[in-house]
N, C-alpha and C. Protein backbone atom coordinates (compact mmCIF):
# COMPACT_ATOMS: atom_id res chain seq x y z
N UNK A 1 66.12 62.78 84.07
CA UNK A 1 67.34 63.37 83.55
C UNK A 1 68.54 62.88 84.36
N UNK A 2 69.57 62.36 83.62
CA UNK A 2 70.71 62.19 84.15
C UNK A 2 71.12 62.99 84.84
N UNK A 3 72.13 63.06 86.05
CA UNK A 3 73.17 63.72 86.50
C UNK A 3 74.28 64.20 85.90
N UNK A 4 74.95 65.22 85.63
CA UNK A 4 76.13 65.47 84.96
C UNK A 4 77.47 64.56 86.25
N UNK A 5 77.94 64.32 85.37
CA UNK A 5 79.06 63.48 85.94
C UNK A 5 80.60 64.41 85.34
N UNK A 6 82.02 63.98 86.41
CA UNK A 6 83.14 64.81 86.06
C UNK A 6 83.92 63.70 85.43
N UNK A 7 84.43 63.72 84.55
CA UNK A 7 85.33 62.34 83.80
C UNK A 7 86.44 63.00 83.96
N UNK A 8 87.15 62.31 85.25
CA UNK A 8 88.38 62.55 85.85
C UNK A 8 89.48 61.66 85.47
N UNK A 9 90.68 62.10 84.97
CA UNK A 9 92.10 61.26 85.10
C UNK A 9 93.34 61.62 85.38
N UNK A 10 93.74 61.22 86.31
CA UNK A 10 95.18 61.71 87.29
C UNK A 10 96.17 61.29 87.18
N UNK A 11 97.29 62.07 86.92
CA UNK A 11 98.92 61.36 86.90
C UNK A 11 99.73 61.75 87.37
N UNK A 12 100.55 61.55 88.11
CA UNK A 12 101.57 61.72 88.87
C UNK A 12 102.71 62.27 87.89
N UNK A 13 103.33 63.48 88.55
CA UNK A 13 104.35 64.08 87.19
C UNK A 13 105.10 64.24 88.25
N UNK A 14 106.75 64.64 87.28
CA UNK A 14 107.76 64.74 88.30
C UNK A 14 108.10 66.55 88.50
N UNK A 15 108.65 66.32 89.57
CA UNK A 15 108.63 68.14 89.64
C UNK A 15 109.41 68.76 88.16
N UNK A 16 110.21 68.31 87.59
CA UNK A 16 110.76 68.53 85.99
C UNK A 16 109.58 68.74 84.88
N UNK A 17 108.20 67.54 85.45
CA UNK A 17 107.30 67.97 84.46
C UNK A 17 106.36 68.65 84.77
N UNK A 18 106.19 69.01 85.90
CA UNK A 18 105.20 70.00 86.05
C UNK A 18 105.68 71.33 86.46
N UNK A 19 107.08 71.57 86.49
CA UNK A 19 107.39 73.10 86.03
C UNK A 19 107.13 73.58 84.06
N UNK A 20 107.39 71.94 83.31
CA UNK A 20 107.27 72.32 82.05
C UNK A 20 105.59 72.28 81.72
N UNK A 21 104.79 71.80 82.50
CA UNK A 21 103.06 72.28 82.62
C UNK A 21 102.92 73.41 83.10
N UNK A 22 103.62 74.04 83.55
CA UNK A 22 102.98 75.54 84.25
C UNK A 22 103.04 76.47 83.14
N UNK A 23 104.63 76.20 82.60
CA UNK A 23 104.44 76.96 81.04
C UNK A 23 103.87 76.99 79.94
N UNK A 24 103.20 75.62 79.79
CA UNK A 24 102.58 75.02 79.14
C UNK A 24 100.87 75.27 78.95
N UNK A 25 100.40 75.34 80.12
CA UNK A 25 99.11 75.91 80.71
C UNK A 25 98.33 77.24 80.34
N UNK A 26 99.73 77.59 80.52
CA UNK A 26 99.66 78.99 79.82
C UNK A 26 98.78 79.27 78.58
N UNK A 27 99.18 78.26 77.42
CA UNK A 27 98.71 78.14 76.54
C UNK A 27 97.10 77.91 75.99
N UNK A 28 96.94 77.10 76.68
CA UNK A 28 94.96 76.96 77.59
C UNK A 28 94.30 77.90 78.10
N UNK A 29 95.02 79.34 78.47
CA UNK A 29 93.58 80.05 79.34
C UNK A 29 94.76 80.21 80.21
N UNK A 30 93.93 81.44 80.90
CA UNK A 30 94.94 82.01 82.29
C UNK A 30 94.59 81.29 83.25
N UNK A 31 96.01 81.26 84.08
CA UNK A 31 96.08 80.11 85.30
C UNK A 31 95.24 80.81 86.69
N UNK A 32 94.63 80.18 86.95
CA UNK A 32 94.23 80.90 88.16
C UNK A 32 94.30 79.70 89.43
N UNK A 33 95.00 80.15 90.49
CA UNK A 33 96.06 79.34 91.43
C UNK A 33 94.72 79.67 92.83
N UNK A 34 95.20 78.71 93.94
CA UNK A 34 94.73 78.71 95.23
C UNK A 34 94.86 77.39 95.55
N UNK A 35 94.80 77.65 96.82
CA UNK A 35 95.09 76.50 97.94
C UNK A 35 93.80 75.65 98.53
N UNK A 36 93.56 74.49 98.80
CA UNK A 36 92.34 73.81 98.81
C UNK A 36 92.34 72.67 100.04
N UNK A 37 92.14 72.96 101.26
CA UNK A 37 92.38 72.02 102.75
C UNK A 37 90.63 71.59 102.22
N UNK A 38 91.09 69.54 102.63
CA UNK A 38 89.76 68.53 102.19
C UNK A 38 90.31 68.01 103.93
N UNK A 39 89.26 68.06 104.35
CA UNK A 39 88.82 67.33 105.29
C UNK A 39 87.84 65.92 105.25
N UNK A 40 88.67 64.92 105.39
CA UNK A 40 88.02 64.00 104.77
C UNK A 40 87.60 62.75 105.77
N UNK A 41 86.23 61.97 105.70
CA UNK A 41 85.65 61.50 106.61
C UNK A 41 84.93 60.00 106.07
N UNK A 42 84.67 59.35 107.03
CA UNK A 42 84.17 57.70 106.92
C UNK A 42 82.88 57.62 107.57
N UNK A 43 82.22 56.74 107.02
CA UNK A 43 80.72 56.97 107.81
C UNK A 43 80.99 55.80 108.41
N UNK A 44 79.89 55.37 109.55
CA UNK A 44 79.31 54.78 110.37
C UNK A 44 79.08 52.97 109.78
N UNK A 45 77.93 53.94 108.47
CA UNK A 45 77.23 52.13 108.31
C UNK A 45 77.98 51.33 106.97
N UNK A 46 79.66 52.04 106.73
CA UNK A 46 80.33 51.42 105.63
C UNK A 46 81.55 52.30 105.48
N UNK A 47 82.88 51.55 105.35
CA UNK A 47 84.27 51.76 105.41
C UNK A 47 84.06 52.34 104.06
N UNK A 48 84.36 53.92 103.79
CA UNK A 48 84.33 55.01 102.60
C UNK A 48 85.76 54.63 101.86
N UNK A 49 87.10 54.14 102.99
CA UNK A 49 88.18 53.81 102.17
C UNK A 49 88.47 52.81 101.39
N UNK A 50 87.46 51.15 101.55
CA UNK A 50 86.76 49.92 101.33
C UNK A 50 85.70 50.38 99.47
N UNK A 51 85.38 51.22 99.59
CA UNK A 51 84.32 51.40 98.44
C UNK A 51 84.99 52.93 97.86
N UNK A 52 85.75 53.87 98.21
CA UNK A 52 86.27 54.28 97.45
C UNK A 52 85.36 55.72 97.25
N UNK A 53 84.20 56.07 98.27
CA UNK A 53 83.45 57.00 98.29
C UNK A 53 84.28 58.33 99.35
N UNK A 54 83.92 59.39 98.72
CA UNK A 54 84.56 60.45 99.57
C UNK A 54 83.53 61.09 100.06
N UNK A 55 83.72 61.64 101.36
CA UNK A 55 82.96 62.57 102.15
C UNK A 55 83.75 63.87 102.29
N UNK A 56 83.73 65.00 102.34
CA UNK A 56 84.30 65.93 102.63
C UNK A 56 83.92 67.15 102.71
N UNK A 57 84.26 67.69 103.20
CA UNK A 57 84.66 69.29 103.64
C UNK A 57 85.60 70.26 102.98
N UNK A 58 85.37 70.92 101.83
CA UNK A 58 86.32 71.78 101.20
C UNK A 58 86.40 73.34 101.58
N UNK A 59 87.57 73.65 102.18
CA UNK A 59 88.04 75.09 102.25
C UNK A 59 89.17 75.34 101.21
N UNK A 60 88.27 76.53 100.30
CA UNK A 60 89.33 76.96 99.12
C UNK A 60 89.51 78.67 99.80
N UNK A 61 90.40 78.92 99.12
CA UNK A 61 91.01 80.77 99.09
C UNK A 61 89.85 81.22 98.64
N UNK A 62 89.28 82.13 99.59
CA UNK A 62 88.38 83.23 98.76
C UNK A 62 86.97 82.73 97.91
N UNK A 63 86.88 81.20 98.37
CA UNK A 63 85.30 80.88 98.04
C UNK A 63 84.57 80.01 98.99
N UNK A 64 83.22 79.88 98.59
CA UNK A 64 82.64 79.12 99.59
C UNK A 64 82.87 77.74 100.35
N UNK A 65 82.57 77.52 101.43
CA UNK A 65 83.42 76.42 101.87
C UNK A 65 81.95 75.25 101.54
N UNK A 66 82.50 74.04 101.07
CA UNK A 66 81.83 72.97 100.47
C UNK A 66 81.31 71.50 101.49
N UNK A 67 80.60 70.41 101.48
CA UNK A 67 80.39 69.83 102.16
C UNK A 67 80.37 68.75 100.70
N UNK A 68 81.12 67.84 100.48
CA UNK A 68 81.06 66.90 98.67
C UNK A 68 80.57 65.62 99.65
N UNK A 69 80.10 64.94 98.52
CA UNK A 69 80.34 63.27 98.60
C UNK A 69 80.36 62.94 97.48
N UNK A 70 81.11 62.08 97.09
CA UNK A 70 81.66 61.12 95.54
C UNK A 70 81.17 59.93 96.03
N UNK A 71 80.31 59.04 94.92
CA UNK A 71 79.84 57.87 94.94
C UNK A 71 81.14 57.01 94.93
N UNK A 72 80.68 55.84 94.94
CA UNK A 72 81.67 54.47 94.81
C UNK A 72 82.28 54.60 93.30
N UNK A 73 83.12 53.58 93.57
CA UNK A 73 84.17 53.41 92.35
C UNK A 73 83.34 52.11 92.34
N UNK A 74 83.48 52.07 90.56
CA UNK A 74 82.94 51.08 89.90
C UNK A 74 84.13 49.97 88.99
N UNK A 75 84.02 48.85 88.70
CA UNK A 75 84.70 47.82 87.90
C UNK A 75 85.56 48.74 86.83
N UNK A 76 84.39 49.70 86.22
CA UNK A 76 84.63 49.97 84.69
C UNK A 76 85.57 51.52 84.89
N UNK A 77 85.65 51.90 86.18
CA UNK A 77 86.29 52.91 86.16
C UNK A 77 87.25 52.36 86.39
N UNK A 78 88.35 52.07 85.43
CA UNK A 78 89.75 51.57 85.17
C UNK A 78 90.91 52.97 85.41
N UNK A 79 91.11 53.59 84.39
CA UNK A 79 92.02 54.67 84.42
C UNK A 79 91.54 55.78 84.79
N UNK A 80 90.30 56.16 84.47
CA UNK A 80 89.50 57.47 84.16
C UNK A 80 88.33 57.35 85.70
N UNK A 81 87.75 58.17 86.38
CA UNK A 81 86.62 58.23 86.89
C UNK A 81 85.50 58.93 86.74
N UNK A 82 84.43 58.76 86.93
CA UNK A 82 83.50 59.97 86.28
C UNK A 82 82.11 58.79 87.71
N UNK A 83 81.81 59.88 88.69
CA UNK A 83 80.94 59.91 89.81
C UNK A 83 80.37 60.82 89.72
N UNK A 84 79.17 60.35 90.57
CA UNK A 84 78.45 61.14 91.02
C UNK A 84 78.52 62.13 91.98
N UNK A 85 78.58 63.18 92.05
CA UNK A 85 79.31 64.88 93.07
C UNK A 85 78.20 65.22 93.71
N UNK A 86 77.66 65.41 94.74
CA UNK A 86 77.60 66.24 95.38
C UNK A 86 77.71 67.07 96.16
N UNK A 87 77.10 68.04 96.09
CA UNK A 87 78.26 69.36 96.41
C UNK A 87 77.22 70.55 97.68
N UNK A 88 77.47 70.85 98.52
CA UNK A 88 76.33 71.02 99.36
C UNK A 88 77.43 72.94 99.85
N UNK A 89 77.07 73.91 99.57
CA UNK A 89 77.39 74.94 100.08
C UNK A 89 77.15 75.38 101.86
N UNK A 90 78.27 74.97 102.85
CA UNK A 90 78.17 75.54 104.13
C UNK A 90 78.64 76.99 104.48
N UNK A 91 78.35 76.99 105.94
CA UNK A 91 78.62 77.82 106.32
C UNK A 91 79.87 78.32 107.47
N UNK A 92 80.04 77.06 108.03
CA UNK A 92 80.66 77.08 109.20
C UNK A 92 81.31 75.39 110.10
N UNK A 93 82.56 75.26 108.91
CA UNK A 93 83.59 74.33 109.06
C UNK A 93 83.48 73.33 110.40
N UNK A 94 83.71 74.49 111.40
CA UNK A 94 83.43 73.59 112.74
C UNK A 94 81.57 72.76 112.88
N UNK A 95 81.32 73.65 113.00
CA UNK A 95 79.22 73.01 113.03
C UNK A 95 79.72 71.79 111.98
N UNK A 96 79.65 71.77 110.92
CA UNK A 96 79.29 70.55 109.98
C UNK A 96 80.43 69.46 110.74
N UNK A 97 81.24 69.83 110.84
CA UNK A 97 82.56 68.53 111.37
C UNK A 97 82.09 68.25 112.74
N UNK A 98 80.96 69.15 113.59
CA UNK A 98 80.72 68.72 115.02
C UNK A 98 79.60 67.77 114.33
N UNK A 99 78.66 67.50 113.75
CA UNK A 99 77.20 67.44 113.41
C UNK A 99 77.99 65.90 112.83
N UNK A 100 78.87 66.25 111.92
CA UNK A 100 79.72 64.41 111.40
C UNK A 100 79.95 63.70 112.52
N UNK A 101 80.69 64.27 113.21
CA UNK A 101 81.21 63.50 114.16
C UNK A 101 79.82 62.99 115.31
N UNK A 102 78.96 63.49 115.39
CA UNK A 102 78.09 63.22 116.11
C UNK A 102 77.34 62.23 115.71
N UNK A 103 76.88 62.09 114.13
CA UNK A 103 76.31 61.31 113.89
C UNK A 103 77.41 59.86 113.24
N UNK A 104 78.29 59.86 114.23
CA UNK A 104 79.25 58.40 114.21
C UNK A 104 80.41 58.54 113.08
N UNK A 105 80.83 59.86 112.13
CA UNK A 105 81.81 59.60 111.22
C UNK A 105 82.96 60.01 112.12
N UNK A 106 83.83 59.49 111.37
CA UNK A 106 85.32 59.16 111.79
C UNK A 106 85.96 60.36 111.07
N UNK A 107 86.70 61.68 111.49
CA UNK A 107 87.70 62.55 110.38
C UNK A 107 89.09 61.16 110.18
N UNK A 108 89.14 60.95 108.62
CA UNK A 108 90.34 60.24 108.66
C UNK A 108 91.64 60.91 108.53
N UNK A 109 91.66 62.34 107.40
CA UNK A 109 92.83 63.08 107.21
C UNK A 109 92.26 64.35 106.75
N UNK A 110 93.50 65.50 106.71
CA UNK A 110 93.02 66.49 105.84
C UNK A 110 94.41 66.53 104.95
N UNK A 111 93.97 66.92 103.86
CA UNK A 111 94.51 67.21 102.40
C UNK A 111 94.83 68.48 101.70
N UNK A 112 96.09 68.70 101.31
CA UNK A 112 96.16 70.47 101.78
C UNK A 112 96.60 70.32 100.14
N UNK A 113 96.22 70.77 98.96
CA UNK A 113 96.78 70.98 98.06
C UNK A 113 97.15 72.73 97.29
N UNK A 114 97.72 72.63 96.82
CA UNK A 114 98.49 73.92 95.99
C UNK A 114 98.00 74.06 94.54
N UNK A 115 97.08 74.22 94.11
CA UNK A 115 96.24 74.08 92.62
C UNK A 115 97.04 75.49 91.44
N UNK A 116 97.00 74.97 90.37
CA UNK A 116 96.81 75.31 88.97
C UNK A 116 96.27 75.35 88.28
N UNK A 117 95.11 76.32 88.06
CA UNK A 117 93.89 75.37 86.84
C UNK A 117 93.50 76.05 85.57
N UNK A 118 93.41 76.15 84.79
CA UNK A 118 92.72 76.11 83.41
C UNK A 118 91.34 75.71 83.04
N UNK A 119 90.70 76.43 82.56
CA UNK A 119 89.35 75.58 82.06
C UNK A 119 89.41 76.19 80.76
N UNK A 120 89.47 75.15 80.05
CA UNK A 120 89.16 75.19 78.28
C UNK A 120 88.27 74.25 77.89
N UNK A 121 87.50 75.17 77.47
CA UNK A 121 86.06 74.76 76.62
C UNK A 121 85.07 74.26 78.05
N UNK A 122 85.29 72.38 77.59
CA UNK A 122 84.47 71.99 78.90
C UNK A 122 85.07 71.21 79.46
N UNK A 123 86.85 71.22 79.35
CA UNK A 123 87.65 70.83 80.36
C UNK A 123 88.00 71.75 81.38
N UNK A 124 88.73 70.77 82.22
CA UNK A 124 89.41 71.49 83.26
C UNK A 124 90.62 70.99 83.38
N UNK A 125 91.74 71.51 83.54
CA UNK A 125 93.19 71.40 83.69
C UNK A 125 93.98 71.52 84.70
N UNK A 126 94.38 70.88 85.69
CA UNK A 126 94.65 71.03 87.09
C UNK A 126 95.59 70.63 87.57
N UNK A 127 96.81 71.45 87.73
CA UNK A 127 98.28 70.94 88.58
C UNK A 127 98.42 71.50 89.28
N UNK A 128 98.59 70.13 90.27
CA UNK A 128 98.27 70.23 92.22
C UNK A 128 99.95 69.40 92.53
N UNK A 129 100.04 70.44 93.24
CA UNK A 129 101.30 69.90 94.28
C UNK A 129 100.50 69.49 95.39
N UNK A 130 100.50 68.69 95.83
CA UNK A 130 99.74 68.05 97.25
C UNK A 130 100.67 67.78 98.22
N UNK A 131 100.49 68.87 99.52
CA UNK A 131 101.57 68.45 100.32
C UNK A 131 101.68 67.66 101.05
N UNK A 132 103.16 66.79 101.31
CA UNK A 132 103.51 65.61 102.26
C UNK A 132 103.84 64.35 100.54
N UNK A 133 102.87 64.38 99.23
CA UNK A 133 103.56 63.43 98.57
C UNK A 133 103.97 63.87 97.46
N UNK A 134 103.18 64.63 96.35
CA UNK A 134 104.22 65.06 95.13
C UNK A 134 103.15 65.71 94.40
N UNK A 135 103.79 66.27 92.85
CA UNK A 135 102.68 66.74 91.92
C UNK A 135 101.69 65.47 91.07
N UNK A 136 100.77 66.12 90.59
CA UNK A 136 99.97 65.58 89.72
C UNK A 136 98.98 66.70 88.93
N UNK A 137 98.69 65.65 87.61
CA UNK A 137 98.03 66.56 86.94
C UNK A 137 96.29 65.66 86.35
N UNK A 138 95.62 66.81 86.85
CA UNK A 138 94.17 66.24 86.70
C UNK A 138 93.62 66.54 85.52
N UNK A 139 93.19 65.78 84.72
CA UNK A 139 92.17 66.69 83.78
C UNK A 139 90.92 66.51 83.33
N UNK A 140 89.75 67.03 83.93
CA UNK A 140 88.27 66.60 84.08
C UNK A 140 87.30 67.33 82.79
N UNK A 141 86.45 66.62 82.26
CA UNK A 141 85.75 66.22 81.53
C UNK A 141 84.00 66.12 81.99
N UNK A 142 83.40 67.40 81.43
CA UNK A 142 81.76 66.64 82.12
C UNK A 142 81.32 66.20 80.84
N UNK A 143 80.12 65.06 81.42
CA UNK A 143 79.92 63.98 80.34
C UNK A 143 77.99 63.46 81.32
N UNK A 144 77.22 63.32 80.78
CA UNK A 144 76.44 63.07 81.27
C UNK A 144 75.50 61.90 80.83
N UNK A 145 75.29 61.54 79.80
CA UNK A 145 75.29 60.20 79.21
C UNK A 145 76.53 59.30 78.79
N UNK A 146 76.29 57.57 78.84
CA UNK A 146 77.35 56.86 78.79
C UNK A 146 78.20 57.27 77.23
N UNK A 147 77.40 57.22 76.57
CA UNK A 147 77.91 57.94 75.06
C UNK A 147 78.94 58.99 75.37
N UNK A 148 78.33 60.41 76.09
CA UNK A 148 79.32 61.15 77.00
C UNK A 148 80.84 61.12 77.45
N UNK A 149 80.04 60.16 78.37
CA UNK A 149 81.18 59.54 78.93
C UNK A 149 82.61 58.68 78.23
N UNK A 150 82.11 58.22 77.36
CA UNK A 150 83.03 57.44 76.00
C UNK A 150 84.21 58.38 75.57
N UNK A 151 83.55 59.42 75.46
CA UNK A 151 83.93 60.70 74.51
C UNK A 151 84.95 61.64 75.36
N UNK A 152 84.31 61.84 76.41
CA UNK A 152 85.08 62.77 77.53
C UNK A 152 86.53 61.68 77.99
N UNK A 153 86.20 60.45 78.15
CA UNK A 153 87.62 59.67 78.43
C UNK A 153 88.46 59.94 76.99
N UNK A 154 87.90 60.17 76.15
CA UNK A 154 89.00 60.02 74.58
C UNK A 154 89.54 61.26 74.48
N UNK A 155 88.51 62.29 74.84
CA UNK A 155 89.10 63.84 75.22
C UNK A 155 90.15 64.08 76.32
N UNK A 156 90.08 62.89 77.39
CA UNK A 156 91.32 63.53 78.16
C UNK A 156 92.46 62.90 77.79
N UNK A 157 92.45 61.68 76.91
CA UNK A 157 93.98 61.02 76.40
C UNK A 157 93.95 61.63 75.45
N UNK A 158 93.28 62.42 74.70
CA UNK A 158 93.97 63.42 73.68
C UNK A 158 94.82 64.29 74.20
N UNK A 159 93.92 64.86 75.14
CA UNK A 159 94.76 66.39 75.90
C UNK A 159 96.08 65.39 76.61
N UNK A 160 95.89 64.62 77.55
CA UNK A 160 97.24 64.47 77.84
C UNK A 160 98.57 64.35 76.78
N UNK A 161 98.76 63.70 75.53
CA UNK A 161 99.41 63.42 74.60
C UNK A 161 99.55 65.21 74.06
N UNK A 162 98.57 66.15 74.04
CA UNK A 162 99.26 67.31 73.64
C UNK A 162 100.12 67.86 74.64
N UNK A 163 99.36 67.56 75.65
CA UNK A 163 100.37 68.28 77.09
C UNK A 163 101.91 67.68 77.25
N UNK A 164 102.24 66.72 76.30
CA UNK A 164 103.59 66.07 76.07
C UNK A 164 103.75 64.64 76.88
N UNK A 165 102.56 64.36 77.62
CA UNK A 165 102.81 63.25 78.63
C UNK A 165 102.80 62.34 77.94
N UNK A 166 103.76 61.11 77.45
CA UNK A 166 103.31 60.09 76.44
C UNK A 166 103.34 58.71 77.30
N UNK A 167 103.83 58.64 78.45
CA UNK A 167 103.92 57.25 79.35
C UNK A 167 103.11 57.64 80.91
N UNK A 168 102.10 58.69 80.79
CA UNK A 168 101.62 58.73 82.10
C UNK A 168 101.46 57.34 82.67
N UNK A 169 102.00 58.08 84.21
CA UNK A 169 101.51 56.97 85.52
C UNK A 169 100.11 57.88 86.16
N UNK A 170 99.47 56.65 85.57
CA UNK A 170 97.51 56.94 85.87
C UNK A 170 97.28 56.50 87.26
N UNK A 171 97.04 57.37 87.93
CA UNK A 171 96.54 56.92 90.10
C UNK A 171 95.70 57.07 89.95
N UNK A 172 94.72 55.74 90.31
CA UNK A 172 93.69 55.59 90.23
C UNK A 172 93.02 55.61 91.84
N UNK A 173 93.74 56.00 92.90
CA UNK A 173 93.53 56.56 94.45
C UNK A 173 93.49 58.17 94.39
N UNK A 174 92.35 58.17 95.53
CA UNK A 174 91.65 59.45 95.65
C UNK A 174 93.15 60.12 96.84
N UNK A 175 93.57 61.63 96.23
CA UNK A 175 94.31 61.88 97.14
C UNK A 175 94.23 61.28 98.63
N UNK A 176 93.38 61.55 99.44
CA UNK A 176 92.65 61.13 100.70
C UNK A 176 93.81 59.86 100.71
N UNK A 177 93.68 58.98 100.10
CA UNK A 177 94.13 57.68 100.25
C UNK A 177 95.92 57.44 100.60
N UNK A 178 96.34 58.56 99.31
CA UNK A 178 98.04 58.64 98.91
C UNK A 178 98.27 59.22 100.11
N UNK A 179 97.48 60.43 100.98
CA UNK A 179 98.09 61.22 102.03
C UNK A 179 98.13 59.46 103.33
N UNK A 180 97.16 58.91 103.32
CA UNK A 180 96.68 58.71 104.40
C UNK A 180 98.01 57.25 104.47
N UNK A 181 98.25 56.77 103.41
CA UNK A 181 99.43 55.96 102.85
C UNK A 181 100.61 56.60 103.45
N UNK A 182 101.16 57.81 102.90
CA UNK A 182 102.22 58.31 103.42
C UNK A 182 102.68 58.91 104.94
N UNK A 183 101.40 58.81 105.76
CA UNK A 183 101.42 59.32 106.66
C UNK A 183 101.39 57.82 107.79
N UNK A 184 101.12 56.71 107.22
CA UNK A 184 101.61 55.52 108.28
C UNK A 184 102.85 55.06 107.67
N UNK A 185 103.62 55.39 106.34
CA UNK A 185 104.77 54.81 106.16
C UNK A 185 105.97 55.77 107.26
């Protein structure tokens, strides 16, 4: 059996358009908001910023704190991404970041975002102010065969075009990357 996979696509909005998404959102399902610090890390036997794989550490408001890794980025993931997640439930932020660091990973940044989200049907709808560079709006898709997958990318350029976006700028960099950019400029 396949893995369920998230068919992700991200765009950068201007603060003008994502005050007119908050109202907008509305319309989808009630917003339910929180704050989300990613602690994010490089292994040992391969540069994670080189292949595009994430390691991390998630502390959200009021839920369990997470330990992810996202596979590599592939050729065919052009606009859209859809990886492999895993998602490991911890206990205790410091232990797992002592236990990384021990076994040779590098912390490269942490990532503090401000979330908005929606889930309709078997999307998800997500406007994140990310602090230090700007808003964006995510909207993920599970899809678990390539057929799936076809379908869930056509589902999120539908939804964007209702959400009014008709010239999105598609970032195809994992926050991790934009912070870690803005923080040597």
């Amino acid at each position: 059996m396949e893995q369920q996979k998230e068919v992700e696509m991200k765009i950068k909005v201007t603060e003008e358009q994502a005050h007119k998404l908050q109202e907008t959102l509305t319309e989808y399902g009630s917003i339910s908001e929180m704050t989300e610090r990613d602690i994010y890390f490089t292994a040992p036997v391969r540069d994670f910023l080189e292949t595009n794989e994430c390691l991390r550490i998630r502390v959200r408001d009021n839920e369990p704190v997470e330990l992810t890794y996202k596979g590599k980025t592939t050729p065919e993931m052009q606009d859209q991404f859809w990886k492999d997640e895993i998602d490991i439930p911890i206990d205790d932020v410091e232990d797992v970041r002592h236990i990384l660091k021990a076994i040779g990973c590098q912390e490269l940044t942490t990532v503090v975002k401000h979330r908005q989200k929606v889930v309709e049907d078997s999307m998800v709808i997500t406007l994140d102010d990310v602090e230090g560079i700007d808003h964006y709006l995510e909207i993920e898709s599970a899809a678990t065969t390539p057929e799936e997958v076809t379908k869930a990318r056509e589902n999120n350029r539908t939804l964007l075009g209702e959400l009014g976006i008709d010239s999105p700028e598609i970032v195809d960099e994992p926050y991790r990357d934009l912070v870690l950019e803005c923080q040597q400029n």
